[in-house]
N, C-alpha and C. Protein backbone atom coordinates (compact mmCIF):
# COMPACT_ATOMS: atom_id res chain seq x y z
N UNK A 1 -12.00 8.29 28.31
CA UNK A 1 -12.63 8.59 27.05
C UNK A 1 -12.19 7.55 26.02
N UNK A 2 -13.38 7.00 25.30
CA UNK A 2 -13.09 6.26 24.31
C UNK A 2 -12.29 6.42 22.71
N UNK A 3 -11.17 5.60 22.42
CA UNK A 3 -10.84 6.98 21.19
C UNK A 3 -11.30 6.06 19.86
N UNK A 4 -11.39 6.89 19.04
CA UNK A 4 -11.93 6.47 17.53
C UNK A 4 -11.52 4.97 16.87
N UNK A 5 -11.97 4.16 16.79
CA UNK A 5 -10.85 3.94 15.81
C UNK A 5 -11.74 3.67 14.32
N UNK A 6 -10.70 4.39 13.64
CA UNK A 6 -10.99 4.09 11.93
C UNK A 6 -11.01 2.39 10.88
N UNK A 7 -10.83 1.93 11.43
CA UNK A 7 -10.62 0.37 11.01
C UNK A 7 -11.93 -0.15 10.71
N UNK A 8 -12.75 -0.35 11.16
CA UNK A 8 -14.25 -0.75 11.21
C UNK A 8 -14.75 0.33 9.82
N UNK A 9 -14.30 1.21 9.65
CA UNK A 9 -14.91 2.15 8.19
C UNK A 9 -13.54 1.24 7.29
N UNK A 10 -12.93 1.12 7.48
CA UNK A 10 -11.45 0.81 6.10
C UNK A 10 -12.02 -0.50 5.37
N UNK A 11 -12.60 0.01 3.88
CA UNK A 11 -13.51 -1.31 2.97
C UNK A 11 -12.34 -1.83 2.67
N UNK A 12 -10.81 -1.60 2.73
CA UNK A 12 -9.73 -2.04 2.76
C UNK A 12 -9.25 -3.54 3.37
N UNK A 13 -9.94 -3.39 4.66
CA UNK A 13 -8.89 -4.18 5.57
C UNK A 13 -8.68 -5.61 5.31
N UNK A 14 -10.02 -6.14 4.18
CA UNK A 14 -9.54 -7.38 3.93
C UNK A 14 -8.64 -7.77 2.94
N UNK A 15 -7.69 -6.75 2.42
CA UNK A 15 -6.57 -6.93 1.96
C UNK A 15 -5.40 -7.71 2.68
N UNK A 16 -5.43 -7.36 3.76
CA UNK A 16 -4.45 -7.66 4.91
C UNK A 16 -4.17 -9.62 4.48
N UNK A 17 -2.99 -9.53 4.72
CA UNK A 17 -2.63 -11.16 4.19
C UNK A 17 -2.32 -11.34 3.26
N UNK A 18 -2.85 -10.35 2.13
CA UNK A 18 -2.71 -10.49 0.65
C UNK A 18 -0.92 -10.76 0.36
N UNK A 19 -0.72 -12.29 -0.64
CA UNK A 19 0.72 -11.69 -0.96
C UNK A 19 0.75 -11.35 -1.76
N UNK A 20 1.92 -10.07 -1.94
CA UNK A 20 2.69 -9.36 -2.54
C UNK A 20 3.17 -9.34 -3.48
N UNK A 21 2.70 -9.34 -5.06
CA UNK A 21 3.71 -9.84 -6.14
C UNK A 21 4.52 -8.94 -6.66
N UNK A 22 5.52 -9.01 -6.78
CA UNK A 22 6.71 -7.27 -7.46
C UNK A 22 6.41 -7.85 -9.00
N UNK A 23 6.84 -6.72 -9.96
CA UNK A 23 6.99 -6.79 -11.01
C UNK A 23 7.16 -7.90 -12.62
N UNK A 24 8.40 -9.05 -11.50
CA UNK A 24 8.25 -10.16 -11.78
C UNK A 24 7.79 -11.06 -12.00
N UNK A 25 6.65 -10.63 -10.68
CA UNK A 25 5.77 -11.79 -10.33
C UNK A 25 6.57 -12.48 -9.17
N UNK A 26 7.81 -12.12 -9.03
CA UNK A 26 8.37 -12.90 -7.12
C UNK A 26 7.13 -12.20 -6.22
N UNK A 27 7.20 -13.09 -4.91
CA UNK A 27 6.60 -12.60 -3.59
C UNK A 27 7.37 -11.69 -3.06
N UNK A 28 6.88 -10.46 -2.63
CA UNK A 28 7.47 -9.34 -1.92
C UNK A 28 7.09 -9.63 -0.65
N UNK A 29 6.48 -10.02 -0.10
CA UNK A 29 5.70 -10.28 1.31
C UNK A 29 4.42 -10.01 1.63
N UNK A 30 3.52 -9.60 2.32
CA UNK A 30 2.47 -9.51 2.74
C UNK A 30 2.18 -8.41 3.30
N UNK A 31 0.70 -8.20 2.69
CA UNK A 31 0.63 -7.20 3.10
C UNK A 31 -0.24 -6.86 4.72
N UNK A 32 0.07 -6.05 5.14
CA UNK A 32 0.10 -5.39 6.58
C UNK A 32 -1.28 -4.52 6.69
N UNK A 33 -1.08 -3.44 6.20
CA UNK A 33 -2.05 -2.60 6.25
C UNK A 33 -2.29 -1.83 4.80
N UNK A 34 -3.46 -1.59 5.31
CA UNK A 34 -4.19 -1.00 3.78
C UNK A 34 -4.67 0.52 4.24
N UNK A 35 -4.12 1.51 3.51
CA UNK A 35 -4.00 3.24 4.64
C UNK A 35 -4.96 3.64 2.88
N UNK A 36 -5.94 3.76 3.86
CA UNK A 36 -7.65 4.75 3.09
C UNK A 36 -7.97 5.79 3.78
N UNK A 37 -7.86 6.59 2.90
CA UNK A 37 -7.84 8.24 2.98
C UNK A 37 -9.47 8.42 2.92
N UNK A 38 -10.60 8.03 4.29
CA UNK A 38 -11.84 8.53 3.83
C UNK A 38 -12.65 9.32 3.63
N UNK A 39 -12.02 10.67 3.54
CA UNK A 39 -12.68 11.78 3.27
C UNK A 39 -12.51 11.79 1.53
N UNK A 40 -11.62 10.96 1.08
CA UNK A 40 -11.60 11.04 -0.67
C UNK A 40 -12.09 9.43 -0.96
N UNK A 41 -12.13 8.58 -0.09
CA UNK A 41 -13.09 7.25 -0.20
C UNK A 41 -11.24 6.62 -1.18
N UNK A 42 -10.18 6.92 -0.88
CA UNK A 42 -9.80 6.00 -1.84
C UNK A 42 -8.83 5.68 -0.83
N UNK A 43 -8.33 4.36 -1.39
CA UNK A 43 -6.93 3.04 -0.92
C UNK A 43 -5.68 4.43 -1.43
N UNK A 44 -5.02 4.37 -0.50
CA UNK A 44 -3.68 5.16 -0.65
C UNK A 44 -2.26 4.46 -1.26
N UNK A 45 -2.21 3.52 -0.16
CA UNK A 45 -1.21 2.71 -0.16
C UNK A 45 -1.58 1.82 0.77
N UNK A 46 -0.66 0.81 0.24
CA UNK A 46 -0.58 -0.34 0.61
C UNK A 46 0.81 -0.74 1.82
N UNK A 47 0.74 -1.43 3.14
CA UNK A 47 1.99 -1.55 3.56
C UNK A 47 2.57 -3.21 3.73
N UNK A 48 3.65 -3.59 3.36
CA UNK A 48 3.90 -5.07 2.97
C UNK A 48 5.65 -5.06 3.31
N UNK A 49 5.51 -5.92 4.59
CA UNK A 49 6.97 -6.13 5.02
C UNK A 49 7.83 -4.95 5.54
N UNK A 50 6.83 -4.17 5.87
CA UNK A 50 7.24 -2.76 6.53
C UNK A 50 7.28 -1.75 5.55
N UNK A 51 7.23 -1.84 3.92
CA UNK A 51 7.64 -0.61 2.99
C UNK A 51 6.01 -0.22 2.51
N UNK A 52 6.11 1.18 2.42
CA UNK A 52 4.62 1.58 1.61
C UNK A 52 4.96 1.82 0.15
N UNK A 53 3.90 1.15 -0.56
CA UNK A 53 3.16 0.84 -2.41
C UNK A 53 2.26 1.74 -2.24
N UNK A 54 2.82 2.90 -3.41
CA UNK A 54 1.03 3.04 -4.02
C UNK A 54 0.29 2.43 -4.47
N UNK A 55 -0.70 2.77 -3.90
CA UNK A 55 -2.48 1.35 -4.42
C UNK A 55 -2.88 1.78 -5.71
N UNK A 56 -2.57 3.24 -6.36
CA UNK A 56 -3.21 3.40 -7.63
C UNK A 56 -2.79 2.61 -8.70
N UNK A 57 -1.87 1.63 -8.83
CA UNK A 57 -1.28 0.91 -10.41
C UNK A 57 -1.17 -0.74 -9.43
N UNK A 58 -1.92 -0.83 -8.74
CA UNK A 58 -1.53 -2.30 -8.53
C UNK A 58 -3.04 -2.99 -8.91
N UNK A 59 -2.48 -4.39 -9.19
CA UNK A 59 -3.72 -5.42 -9.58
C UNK A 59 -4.01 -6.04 -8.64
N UNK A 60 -5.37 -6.30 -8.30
CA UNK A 60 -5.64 -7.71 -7.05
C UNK A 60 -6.56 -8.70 -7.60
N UNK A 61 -5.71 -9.53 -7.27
CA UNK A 61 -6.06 -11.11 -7.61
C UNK A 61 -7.13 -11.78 -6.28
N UNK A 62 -8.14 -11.44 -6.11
CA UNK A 62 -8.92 -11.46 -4.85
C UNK A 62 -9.49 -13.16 -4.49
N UNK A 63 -9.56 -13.54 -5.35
CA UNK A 63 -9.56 -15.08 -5.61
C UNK A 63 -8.19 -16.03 -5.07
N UNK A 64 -7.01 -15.24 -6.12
CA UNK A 64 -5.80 -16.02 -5.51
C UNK A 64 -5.10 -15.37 -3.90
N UNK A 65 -6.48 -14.05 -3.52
CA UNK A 65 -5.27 -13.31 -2.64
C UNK A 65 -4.23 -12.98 -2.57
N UNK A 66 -3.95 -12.05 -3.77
CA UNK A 66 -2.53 -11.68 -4.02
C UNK A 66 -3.02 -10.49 -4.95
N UNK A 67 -1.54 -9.38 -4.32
CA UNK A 67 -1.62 -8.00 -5.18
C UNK A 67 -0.36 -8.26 -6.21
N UNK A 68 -0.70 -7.71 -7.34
CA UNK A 68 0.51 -7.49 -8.05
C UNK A 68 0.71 -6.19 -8.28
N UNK A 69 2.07 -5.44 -8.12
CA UNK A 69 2.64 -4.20 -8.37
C UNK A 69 3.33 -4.09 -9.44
N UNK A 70 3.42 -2.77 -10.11
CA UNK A 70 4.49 -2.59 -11.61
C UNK A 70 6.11 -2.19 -11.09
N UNK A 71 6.43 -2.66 -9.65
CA UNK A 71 8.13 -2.31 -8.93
C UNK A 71 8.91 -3.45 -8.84
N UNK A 72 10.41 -3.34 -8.74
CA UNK A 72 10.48 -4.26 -8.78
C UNK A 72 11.27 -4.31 -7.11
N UNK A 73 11.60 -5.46 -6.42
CA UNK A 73 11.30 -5.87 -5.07
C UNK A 73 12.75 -5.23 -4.46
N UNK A 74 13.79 -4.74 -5.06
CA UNK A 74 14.74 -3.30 -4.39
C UNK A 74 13.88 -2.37 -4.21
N UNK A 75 13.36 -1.69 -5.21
CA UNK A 75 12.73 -0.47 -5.51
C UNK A 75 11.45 -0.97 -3.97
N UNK A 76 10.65 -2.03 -3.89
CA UNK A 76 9.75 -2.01 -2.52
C UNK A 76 10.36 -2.00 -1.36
N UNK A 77 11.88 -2.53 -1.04
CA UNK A 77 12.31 -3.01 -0.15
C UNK A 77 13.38 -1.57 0.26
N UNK A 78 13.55 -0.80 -0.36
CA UNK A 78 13.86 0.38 0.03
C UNK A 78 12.80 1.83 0.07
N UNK A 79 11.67 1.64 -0.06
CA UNK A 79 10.86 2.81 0.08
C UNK A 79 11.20 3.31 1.44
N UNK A 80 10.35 4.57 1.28
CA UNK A 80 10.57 5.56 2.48
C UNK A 80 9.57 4.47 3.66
N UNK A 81 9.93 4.95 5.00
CA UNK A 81 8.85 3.78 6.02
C UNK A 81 7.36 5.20 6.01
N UNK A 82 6.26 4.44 5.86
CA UNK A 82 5.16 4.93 6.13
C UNK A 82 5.19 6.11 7.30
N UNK A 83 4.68 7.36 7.09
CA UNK A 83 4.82 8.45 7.89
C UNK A 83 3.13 8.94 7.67
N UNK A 84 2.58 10.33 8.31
CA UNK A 84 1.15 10.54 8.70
C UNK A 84 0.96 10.97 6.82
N UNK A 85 -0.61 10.09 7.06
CA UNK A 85 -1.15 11.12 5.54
C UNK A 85 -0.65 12.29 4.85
N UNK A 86 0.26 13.08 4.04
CA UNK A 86 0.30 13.69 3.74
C UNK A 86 0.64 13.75 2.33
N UNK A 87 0.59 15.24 1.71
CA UNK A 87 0.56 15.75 0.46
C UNK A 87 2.47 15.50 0.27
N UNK A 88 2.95 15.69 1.54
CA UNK A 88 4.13 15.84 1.46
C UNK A 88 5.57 14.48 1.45
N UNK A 89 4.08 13.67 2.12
CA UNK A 89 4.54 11.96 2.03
C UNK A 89 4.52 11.39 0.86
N UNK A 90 3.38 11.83 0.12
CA UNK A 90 2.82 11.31 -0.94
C UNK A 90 4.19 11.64 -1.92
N UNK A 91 4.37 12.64 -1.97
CA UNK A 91 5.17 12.97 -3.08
C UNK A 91 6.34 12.61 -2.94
N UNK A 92 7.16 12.81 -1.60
CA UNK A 92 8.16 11.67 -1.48
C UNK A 92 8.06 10.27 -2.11
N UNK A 93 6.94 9.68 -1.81
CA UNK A 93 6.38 8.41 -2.59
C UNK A 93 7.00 8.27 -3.42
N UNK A 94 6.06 8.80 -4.03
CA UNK A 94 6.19 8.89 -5.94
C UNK A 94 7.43 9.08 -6.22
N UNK A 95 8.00 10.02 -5.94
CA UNK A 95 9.56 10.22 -5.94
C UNK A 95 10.11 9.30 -6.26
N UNK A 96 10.13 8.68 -4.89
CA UNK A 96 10.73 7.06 -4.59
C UNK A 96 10.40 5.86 -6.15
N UNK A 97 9.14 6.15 -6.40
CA UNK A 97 8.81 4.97 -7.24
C UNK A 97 9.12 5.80 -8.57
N UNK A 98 9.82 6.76 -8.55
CA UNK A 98 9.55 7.09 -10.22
C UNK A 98 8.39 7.80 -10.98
N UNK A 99 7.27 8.16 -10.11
CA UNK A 99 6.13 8.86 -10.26
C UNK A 99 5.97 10.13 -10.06
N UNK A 100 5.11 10.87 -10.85
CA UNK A 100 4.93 12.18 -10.38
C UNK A 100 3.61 11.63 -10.16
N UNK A 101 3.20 13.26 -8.96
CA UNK A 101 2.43 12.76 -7.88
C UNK A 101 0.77 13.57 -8.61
């Protein structure tokens, strides 16, 4: 049996490559994967050098290929590691970044 895959729907994926700008404006790294929630059509987060960004407060520079985030590159480089979609991930998130969810 053939199994799904979701990638071919993700209007996301040409994020992938994008670098990474933290707060500063330093390079955080690149980004990996782009996790779209499509039953709500929106970008969740972002994953870059193994740590997950929320996608709601970041800028993309689609021209220069590069995201910029409002964190600064401790605060990315210690997030929680990406775990399944949840209400319960999410809020860990935010947690993590200082956000309520």
């Amino acid at each position: 049996m053939d199994r799904w895959d979701p990638e071919p729907d993700n209007p996301y994926t040409a994020l992938r490559g994008y670098r990474l700008l933290d707060a500063s404006g330093e390079e955080a790294g690149r980004v990996e994967e782009a996790v779209y929630d499509a039953p709500t059509d929106v970008l969740k987060y972002i994953v870059a050098g193994g740590h997950t960004i929320p996608a709601d407060r970041m800028e993309v520079d689609a021209e220069q290929e590069r995201i910029r985030v409002p964190y600064d590159r401790e605060t990315i480089e210690s997030a929680p590691d990406f775990e399944n979609l949840s209400g319960a991930f999410d809020a860990k998130l935010r947690e993590h970044y200082g956000e309520r969810g």
